[in-house]
Every structure is written in structure tokens, then in C-alpha cells.
C-alpha atoms as a PDB file:
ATOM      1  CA  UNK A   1     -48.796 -11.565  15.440  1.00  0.00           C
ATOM      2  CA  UNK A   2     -46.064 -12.931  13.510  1.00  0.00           C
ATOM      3  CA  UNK A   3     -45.925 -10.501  10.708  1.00  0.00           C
ATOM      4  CA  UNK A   4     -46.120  -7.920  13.672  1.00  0.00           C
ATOM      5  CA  UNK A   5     -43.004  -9.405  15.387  1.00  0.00           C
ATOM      6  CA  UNK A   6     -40.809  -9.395  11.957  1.00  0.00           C
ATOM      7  CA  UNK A   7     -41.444  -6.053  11.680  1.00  0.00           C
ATOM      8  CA  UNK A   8     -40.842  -4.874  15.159  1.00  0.00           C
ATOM      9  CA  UNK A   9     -37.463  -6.983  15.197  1.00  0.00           C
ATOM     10  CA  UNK A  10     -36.606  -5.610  11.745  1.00  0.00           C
ATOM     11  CA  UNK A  11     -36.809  -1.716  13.208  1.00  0.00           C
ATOM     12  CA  UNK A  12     -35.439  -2.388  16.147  1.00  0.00           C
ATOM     13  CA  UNK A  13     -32.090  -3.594  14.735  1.00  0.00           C
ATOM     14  CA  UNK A  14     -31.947  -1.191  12.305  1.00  0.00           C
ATOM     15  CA  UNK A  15     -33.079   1.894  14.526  1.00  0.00           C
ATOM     16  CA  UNK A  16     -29.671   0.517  16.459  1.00  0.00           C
ATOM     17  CA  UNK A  17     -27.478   0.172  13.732  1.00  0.00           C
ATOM     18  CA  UNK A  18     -28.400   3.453  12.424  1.00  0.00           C
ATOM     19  CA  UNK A  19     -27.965   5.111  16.248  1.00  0.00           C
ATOM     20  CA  UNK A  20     -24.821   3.480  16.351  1.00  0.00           C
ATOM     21  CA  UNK A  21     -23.674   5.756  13.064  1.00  0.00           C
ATOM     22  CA  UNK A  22     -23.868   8.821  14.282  1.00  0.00           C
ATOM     23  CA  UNK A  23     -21.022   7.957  17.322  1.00  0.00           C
ATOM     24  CA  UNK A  24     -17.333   8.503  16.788  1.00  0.00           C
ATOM     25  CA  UNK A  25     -17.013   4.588  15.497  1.00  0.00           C
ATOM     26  CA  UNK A  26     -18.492   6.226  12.140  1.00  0.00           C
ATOM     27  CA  UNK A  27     -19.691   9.246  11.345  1.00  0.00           C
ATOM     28  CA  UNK A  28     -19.057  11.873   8.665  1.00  0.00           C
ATOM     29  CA  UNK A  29     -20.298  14.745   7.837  1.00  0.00           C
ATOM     30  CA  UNK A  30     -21.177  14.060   4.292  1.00  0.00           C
ATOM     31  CA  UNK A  31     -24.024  12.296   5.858  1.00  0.00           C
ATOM     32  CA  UNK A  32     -25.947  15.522   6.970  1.00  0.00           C
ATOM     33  CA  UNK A  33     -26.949  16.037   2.966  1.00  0.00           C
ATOM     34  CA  UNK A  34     -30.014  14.539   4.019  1.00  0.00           C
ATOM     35  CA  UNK A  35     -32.624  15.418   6.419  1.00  0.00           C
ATOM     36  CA  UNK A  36     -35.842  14.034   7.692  1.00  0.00           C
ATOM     37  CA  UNK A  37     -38.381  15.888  10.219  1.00  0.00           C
ATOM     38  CA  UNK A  38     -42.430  15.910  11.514  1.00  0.00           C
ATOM     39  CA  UNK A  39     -44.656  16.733  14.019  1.00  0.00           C
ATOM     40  CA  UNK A  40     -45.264  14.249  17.085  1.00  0.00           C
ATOM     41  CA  UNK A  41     -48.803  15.766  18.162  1.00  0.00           C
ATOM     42  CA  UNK A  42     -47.865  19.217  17.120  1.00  0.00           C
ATOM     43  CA  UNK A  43     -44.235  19.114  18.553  1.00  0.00           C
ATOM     44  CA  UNK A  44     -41.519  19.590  16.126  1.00  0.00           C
ATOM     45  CA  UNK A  45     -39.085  17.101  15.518  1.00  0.00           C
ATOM     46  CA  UNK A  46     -35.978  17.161  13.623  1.00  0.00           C
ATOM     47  CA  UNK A  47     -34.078  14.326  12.609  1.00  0.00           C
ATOM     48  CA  UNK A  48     -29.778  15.028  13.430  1.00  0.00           C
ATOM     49  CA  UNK A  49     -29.367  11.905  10.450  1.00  0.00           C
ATOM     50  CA  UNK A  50     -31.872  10.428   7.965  1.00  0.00           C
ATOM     51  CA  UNK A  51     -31.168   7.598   5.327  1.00  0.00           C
ATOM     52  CA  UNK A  52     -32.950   5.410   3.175  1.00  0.00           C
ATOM     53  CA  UNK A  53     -32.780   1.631   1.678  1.00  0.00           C
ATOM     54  CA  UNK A  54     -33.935  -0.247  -0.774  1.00  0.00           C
ATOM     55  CA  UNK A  55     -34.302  -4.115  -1.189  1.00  0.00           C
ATOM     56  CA  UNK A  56     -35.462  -6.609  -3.803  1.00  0.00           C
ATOM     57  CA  UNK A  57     -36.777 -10.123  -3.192  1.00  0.00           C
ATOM     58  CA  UNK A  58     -38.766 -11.756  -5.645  1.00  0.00           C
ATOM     59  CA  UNK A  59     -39.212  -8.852  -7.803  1.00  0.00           C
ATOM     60  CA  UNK A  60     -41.011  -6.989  -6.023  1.00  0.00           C
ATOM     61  CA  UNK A  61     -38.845  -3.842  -3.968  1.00  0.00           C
ATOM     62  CA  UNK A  62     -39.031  -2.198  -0.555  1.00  0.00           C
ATOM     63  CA  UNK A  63     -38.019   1.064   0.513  1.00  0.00           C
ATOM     64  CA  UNK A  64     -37.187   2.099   4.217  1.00  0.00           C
ATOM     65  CA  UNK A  65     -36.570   5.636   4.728  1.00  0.00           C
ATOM     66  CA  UNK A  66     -35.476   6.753   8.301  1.00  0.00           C
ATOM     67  CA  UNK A  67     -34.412   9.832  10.551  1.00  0.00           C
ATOM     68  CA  UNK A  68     -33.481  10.013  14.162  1.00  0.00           C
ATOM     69  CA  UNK A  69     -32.164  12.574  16.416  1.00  0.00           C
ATOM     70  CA  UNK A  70     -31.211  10.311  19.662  1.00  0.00           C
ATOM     71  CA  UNK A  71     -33.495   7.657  20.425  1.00  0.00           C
ATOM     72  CA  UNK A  72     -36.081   9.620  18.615  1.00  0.00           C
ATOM     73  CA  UNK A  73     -36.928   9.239  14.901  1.00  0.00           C
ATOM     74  CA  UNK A  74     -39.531   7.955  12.133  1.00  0.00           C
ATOM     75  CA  UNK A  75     -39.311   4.854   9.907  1.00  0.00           C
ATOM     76  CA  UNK A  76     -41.296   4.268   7.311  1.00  0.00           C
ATOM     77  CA  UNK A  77     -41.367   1.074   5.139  1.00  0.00           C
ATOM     78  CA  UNK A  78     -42.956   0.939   1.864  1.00  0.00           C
ATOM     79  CA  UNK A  79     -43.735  -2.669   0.888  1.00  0.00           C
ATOM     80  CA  UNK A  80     -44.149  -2.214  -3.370  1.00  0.00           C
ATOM     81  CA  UNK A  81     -42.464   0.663  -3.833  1.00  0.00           C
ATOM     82  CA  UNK A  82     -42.667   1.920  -7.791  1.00  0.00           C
ATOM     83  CA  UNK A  83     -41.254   5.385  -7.074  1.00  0.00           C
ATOM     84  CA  UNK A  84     -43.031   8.387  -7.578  1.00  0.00           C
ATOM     85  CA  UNK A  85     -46.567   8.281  -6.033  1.00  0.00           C
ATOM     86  CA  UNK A  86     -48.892   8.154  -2.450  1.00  0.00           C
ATOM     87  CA  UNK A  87     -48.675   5.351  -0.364  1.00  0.00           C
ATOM     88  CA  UNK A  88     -51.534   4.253   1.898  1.00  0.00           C
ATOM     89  CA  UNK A  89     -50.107   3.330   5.224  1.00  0.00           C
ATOM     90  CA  UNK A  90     -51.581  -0.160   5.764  1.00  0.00           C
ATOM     91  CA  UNK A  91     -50.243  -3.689   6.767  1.00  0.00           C
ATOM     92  CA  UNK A  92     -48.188  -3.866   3.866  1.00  0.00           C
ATOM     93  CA  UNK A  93     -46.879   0.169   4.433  1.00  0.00           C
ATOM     94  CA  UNK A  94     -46.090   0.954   7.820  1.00  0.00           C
ATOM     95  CA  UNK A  95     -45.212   4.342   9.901  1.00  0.00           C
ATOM     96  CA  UNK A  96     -43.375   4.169  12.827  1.00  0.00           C
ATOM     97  CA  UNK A  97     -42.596   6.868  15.282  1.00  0.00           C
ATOM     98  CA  UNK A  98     -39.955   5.715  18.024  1.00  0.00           C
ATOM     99  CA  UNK A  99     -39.054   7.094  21.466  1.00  0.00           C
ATOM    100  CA  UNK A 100     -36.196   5.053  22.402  1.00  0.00           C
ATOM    101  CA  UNK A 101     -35.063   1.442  20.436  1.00  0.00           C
ATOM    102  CA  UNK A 102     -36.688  -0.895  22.817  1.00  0.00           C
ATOM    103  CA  UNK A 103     -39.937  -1.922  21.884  1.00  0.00           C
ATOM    104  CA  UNK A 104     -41.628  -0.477  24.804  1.00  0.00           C
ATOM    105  CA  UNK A 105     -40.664   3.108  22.728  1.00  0.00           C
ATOM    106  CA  UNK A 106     -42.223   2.126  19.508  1.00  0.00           C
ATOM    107  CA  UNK A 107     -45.467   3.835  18.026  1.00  0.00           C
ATOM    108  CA  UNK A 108     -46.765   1.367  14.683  1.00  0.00           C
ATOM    109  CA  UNK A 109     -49.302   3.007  12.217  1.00  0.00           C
ATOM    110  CA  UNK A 110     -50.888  -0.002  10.198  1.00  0.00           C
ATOM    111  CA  UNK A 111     -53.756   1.961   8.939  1.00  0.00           C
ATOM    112  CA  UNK A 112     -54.334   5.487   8.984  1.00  0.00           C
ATOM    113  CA  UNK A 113     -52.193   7.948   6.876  1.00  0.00           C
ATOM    114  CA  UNK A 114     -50.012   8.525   4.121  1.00  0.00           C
ATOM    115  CA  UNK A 115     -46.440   8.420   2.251  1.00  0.00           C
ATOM    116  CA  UNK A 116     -46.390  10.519  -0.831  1.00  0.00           C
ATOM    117  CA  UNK A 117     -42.984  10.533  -2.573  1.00  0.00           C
ATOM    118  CA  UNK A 118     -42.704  13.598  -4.839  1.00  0.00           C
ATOM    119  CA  UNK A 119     -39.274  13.098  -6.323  1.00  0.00           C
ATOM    120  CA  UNK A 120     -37.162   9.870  -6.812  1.00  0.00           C
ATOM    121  CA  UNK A 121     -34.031   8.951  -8.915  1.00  0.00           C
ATOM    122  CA  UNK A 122     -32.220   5.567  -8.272  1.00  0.00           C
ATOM    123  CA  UNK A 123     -28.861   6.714  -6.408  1.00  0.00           C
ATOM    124  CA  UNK A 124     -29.237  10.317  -6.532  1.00  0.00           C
ATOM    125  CA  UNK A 125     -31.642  11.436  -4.416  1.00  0.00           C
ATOM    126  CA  UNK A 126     -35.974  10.594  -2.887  1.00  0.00           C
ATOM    127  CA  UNK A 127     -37.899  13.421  -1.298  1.00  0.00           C
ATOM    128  CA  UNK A 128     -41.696  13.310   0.190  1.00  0.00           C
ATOM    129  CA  UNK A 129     -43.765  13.851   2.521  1.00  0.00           C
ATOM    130  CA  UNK A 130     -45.606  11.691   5.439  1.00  0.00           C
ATOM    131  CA  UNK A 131     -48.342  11.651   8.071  1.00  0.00           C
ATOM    132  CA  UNK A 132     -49.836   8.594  10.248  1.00  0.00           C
ATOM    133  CA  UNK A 133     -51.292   7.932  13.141  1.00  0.00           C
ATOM    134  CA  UNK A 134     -49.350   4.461  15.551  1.00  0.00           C
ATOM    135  CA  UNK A 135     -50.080   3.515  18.222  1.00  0.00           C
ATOM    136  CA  UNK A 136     -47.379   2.065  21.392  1.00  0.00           C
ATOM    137  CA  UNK A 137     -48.833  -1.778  21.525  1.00  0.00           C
ATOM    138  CA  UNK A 138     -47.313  -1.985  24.820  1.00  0.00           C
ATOM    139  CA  UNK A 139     -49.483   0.494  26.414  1.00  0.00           C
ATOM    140  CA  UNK A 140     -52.313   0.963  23.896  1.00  0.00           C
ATOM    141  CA  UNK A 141     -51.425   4.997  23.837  1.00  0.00           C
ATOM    142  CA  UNK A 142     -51.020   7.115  20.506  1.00  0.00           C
ATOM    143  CA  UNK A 143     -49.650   9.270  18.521  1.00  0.00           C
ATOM    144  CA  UNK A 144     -50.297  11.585  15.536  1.00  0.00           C
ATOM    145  CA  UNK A 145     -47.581  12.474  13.334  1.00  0.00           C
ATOM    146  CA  UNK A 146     -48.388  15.837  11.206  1.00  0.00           C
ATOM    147  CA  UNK A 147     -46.128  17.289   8.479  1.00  0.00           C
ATOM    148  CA  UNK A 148     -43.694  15.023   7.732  1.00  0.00           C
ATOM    149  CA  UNK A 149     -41.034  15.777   4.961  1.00  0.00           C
ATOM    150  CA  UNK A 150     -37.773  14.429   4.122  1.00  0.00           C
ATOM    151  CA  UNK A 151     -35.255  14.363   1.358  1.00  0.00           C
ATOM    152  CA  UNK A 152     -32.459  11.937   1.495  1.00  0.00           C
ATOM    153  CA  UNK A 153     -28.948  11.676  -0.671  1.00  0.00           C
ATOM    154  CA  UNK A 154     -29.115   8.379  -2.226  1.00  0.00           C
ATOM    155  CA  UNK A 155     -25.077   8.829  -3.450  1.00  0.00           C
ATOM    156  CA  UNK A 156     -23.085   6.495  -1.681  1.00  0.00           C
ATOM    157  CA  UNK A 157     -20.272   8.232   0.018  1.00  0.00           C
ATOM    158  CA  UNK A 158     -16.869   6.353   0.259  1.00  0.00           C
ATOM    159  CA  UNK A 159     -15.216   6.026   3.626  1.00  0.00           C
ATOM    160  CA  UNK A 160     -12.223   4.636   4.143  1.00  0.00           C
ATOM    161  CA  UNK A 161     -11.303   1.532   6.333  1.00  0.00           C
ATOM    162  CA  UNK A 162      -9.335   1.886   9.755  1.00  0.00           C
ATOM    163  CA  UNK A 163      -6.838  -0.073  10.959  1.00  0.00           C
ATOM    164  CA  UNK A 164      -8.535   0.622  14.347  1.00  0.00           C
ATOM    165  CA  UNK A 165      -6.857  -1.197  17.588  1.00  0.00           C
ATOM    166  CA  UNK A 166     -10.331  -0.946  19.426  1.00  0.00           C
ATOM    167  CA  UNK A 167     -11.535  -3.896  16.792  1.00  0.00           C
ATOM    168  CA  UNK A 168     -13.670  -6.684  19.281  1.00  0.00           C
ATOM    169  CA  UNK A 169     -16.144  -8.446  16.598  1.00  0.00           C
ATOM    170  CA  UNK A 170     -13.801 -10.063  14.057  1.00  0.00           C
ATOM    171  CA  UNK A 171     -14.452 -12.791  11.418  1.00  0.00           C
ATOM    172  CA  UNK A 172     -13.621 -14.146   8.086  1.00  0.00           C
ATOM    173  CA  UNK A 173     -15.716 -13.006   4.865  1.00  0.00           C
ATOM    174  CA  UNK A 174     -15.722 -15.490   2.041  1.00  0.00           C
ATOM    175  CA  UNK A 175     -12.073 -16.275   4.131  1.00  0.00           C
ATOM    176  CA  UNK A 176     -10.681 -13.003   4.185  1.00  0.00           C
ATOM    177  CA  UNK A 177      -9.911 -11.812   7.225  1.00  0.00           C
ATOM    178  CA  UNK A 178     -12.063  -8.220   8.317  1.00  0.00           C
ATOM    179  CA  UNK A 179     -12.278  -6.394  11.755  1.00  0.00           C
ATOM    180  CA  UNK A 180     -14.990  -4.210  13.142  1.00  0.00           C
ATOM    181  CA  UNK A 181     -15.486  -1.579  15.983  1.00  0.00           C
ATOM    182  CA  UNK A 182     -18.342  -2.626  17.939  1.00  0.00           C
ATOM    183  CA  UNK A 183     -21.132  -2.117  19.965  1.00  0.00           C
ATOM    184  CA  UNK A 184     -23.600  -4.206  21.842  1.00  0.00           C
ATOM    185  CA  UNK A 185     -27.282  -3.278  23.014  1.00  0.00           C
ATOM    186  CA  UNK A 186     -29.637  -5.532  25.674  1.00  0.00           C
ATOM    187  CA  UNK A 187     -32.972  -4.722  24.064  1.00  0.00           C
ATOM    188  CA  UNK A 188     -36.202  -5.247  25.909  1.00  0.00           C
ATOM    189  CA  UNK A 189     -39.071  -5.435  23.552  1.00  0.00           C
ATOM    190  CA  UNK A 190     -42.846  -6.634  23.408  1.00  0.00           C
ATOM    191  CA  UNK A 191     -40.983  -9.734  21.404  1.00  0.00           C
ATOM    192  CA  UNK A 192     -38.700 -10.486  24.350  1.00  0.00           C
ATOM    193  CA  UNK A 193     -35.031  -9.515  25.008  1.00  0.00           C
ATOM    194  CA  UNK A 194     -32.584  -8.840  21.612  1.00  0.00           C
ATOM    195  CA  UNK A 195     -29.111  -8.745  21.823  1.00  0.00           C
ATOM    196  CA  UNK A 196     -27.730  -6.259  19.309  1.00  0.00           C
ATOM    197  CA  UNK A 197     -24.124  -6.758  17.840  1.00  0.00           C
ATOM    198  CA  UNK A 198     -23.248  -3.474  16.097  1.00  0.00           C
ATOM    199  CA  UNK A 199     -19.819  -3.845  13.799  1.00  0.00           C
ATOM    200  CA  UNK A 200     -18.371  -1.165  11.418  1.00  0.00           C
ATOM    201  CA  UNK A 201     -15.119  -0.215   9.499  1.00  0.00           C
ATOM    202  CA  UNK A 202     -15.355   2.535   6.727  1.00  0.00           C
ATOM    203  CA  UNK A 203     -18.132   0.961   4.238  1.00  0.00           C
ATOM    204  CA  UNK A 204     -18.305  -2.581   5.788  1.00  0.00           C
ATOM    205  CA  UNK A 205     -21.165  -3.197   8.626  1.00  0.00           C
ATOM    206  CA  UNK A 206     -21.213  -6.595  10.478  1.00  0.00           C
ATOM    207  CA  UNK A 207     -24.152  -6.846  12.740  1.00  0.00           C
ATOM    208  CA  UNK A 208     -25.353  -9.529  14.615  1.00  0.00           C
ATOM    209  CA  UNK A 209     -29.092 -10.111  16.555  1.00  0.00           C
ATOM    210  CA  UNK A 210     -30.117 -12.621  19.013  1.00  0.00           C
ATOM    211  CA  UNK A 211     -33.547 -12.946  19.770  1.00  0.00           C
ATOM    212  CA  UNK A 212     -35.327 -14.225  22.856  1.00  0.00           C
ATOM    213  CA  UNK A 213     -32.018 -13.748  24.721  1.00  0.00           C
ATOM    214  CA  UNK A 214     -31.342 -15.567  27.831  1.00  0.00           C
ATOM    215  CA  UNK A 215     -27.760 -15.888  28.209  1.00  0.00           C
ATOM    216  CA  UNK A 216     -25.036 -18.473  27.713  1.00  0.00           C
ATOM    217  CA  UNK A 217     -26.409 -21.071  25.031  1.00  0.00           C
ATOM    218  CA  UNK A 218     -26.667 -21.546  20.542  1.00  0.00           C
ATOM    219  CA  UNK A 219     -28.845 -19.198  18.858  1.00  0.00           C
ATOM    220  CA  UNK A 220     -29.862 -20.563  15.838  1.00  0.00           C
ATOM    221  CA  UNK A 221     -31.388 -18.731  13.163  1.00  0.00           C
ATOM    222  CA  UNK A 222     -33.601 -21.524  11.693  1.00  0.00           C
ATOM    223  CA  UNK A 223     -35.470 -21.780  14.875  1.00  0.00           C
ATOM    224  CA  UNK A 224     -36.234 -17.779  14.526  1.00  0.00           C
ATOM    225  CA  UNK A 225     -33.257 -16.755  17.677  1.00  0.00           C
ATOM    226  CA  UNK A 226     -31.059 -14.940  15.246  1.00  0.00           C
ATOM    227  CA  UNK A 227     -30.083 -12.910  12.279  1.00  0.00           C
ATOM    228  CA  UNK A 228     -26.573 -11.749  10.500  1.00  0.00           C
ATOM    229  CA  UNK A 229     -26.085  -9.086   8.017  1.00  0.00           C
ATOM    230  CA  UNK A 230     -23.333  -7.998   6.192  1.00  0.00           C
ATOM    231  CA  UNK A 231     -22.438  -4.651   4.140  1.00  0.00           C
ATOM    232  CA  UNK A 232     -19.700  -4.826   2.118  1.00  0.00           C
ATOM    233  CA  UNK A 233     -20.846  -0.988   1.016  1.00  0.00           C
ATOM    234  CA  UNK A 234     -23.803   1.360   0.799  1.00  0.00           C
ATOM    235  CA  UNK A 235     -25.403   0.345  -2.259  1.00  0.00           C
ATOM    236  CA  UNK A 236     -28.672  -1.133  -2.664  1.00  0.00           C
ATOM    237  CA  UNK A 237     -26.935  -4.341  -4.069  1.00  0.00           C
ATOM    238  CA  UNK A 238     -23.881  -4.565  -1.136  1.00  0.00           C
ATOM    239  CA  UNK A 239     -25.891  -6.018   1.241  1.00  0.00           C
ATOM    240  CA  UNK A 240     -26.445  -9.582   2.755  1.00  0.00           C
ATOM    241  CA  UNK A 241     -28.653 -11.126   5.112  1.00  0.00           C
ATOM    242  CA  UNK A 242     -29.238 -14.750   6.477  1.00  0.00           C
ATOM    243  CA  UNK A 243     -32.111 -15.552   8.815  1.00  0.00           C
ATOM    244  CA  UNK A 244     -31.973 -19.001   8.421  1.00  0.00           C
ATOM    245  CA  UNK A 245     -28.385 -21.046   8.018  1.00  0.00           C
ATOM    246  CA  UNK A 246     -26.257 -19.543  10.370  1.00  0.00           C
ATOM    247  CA  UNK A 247     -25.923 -19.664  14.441  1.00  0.00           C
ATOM    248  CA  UNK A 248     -24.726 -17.254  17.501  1.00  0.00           C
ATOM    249  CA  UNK A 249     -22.849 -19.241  20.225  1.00  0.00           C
ATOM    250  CA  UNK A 250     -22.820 -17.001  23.701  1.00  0.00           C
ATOM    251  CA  UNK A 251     -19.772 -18.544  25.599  1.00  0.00           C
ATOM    252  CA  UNK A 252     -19.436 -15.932  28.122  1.00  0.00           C
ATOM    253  CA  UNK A 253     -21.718 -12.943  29.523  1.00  0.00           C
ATOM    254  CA  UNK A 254     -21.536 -11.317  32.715  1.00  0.00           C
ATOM    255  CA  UNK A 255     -24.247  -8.273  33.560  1.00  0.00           C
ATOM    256  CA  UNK A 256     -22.015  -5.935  31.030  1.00  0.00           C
ATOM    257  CA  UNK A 257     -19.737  -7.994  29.081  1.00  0.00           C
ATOM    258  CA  UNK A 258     -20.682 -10.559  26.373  1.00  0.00           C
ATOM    259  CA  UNK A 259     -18.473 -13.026  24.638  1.00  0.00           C
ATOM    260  CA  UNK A 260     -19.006 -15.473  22.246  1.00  0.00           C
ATOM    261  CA  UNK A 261     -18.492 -16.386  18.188  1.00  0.00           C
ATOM    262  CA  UNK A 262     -20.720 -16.541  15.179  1.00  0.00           C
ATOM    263  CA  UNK A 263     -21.175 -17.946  11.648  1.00  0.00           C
ATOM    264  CA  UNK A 264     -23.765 -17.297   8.604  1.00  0.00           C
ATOM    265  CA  UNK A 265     -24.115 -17.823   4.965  1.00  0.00           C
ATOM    266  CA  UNK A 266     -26.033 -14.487   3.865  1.00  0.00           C
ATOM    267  CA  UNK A 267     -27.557 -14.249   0.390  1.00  0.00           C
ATOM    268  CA  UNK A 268     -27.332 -10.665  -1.505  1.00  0.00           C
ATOM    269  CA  UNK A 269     -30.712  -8.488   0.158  1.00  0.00           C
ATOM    270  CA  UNK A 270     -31.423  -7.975  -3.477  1.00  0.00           C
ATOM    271  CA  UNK A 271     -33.071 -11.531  -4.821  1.00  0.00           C
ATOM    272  CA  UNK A 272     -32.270 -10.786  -8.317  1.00  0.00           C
ATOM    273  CA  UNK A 273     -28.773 -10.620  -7.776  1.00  0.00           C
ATOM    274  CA  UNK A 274     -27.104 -14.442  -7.570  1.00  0.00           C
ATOM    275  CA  UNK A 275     -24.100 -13.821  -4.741  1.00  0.00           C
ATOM    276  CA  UNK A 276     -23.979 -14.227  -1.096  1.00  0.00           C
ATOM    277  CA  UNK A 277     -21.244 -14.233   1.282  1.00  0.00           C
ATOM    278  CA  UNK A 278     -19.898 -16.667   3.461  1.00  0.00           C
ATOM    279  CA  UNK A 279     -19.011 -15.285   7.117  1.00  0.00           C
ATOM    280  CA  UNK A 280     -16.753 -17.781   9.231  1.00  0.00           C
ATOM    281  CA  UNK A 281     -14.362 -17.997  12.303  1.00  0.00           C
ATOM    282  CA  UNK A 282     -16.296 -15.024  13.688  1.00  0.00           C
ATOM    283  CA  UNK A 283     -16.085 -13.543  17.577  1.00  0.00           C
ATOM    284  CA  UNK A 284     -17.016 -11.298  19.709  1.00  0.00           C
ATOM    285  CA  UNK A 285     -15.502  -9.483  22.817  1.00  0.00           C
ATOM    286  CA  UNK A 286     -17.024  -6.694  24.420  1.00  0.00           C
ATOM    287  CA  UNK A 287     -19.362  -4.868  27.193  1.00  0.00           C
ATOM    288  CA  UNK A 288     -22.958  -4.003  26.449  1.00  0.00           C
ATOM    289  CA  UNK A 289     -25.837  -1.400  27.431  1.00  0.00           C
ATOM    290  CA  UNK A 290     -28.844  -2.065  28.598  1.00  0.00           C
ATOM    291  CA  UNK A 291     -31.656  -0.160  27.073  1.00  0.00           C
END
């Protein structure tokens, strides 16, 4: 159940933060070089925005390769990925199909199908192919997913930083001031509520999640209530996550506004790669949507 809840938490927050791309806050069109579709029991769809990730911890890597059109989309998470080759979907390689972010929307495929990458080269460029069958654990119905293809641009594109006066999530990284657009999501999930905190400007991502939301009170990631992640770019070895030092005070929340401030110590996603960054003095101002 608990390897089931990490990975439902872990989809959910980045099925939002990849939603949250394709609005005004930061989007470009660079992005549609890659593309991601399948069939949802013989219905066609195709992904608006697809992307993929890859992460490093204790030598081993995963890869996460995603497309979504709306609140629609596939993820699909390869747990040893060595390039080129088929991938059994298992506990260890999942398939998710997802209807909306909440977790009430997701289909999980732990055992029947397959991933077959055809083509890889390390920030250039990964195309395959996919089919699973996942099923909604909320309401025990399925779904097969037929004909899946994608092929993703793994160059990182360079966008430029704003000076935007719409900034509400600000805080200091490794004491340097930064400001973020933002956007906040009320999640309800088999997991209990999340609280999404979705920040960008150009490159940089700042997001925040608070699980088993309830309101005013300390969120502490050690006891398993939160989670901050910084991107200082899109490169596999820009990113930084800390599940386990830092803490999410809620000072304020009405039924659409949430206030509050933050702070995390995030070590480099990568495991080989000795930084981490230190995010202080950090708040938040702004409404949310329920979803």
C-alpha cells in the first residue's frame, strides 16, 4: 500500500505541474517537438504536450515519459531504465492512463503490458512504443490502452526569466532572492487531500505538495505531509527534491485562497551528483481550484 501511495502522489504532482505548463504562465511552442498518443479502449487519444525525465539515485536510473491533452494523458515510469529495449510493465514499471489529476481519475497498470523503447540518445531525443492494461483502484473499473507511440525532444530549450508583477510564491535559493507565477490545486485522491503549489519563471520551477491536507497547521515532510522541488533548469541534473528536512506552514486559507510560507533543503534528483540547494524565507499568496 505504501509503495502504491508514493507512486500515486508522485503522478499526481507531476501530472499538475506538467498541466500547469501548457497555460500562459509558461508555454512555448518549441515544446510541441514532441508528441505522445494511444488508444483508451479503441478511442484515439492525442497528447497537446509530452515530455520525459530522467533521475539517478543510487546508480540505478528512472525514466518518466508523459503526454496529456487536458486532464487526459499517459505516464509511464520505467524503474531500471538501460535505454534501448522492452520493458515489462510490473511493480517496478508502471502505466498509467489518467482522466483528470485527482486520484479518483487515475487508471495504474502493475502487470500486464509493455514499454519498448526503439530509439534513445541522452539529450537528443527517446521514441517507443507502449500498451497496458490499469485499472481505477477507486472503483475497480479498467482500461486497455492499445497503440501507444511517442517520441520526445530531450534538448533543453532555454526560456528566459520574467520580471512578472503577478509573482505570489517567492523565496530565497541558496539566499538569492527568486520569484514565481503560481498556481494552487485542492486534490482529492484515494491517499487523501494534496495541496499542489505550482511555481515557474523561464527555466526555474518551485513546487510545493502537502499531503493529507486539512487546513491551517505545519506540514512536515519527515512525518510523510510534504514535499519541495526545485528546477533550476531542464536538465536531467537541474533538479532537487527533499521529502524529508523541510516543512509547509499554512497560516491562512479560506475556501479559495491559501496563505502560508515554506522551507526545504533539496538534494540534486540525480544521487551521483554531490549539490543540493537550500530554499529559505519562502511564501505563498494566492487562490486555489478545487479538482
Amino acid at each position: 500500500m505504501q509503495k502504491l501511495q508514493s507512486a500515486l502522489i508522485a503522478i499526481i504532482l507531476l501530472c499538475v505541474t506538467f498541466s500547469s505548463c501548457k497555460k500562459e504562465i509558461n508555454y512555448h511552442p518549441e515544446w510541441d517537438l514532441s508528441s505522445m498518443s494511444g488508444k483508451v479502449d479503441g478511442v484515439l487519444l492525442q497528447c497537446s504536450m509530452a515530455s520525459a525525465g530522467f533521475f539517478t539515485d543510487g546508480g540505478k536510473t528512472t525514466a518518466q515519459i508523459l503526454g496529456s491533452k487536458g486532464e487526459f494523458g499517459f505516464n509511464l515510469l520505467i524503474d531500471d531504465f538501460k535505454g534501448v529495449g522492452t520493458y515489462s510493465i510490473s511493480d517496478r514499471n508502471i502505466g498509467t492512463y489518467l482522466t483528470n489529476v485527482s486520484g479518483t481519475g487515475t487508471f495504474m497498470g502493475f502487470e500486464k503490458g509493455t514499454v519498448k523503447i526503439t530509439s534513445y540518445t541522452a539529450d537528443k531525443n527517446i521514441t517507443g512504443t507502449f500498451e497496458f492494461e490499469a485499472e481505477n483502484f477507486s472503483n475497480s473499473t479498467k482500461k486497455t490502452i492499445t497503440e501507444g507511440k511517442f517520441s520526445i525532444n530531450l534538448v533543453p530549450v532555454k526560456i528566459p526569466e520574467t520580471t512578472n508583477s503577478t509573482a505570489n510564491l517567492k523565496a530565497k535559493v541558496d539566499g538569492i532572492p527568486q520569484s514565481f507565477t503560481a498556481e494552487a490545486n485542492l486534490i482529492a485522491s484515494p491517499v487523501g487531500n494534496i495541496m499542489t503549489i505550482i511555481g515557474v519563471n523561464g527555466e526555474k520551477n518551485l513546487s510545493l505538495g502537502i499531503f493529507e491536507y486539512k487546513g491551517v497547521g505545519v506540514y512536515e515532510f519527515k512525518k510523510g505531509l510534504g514535499q519541495g522541488d526545485y528546477a533550476q533548469d531542464r536538465t536531467p541534473s537541474g533538479s532537487f527534491t527533499d521529502t524529508e528536512t523541510g516543512k509547509i506552514t499554512v497560516t491562512s486559507v479560506t475556501s479559495t485562497t491559501i496563505k502560508g510560507t515554506f522551507e526545504f533543503v533539496a538534494p540534486n534528483q540525480d544521487s551521483r551528483i554531490n549539490t543540493k540547494r537550500t530554499i529559505t524565507d519562502g511564501t505563498f499568496e494566492m487562490k486555489y481550484t478545487k479538482l
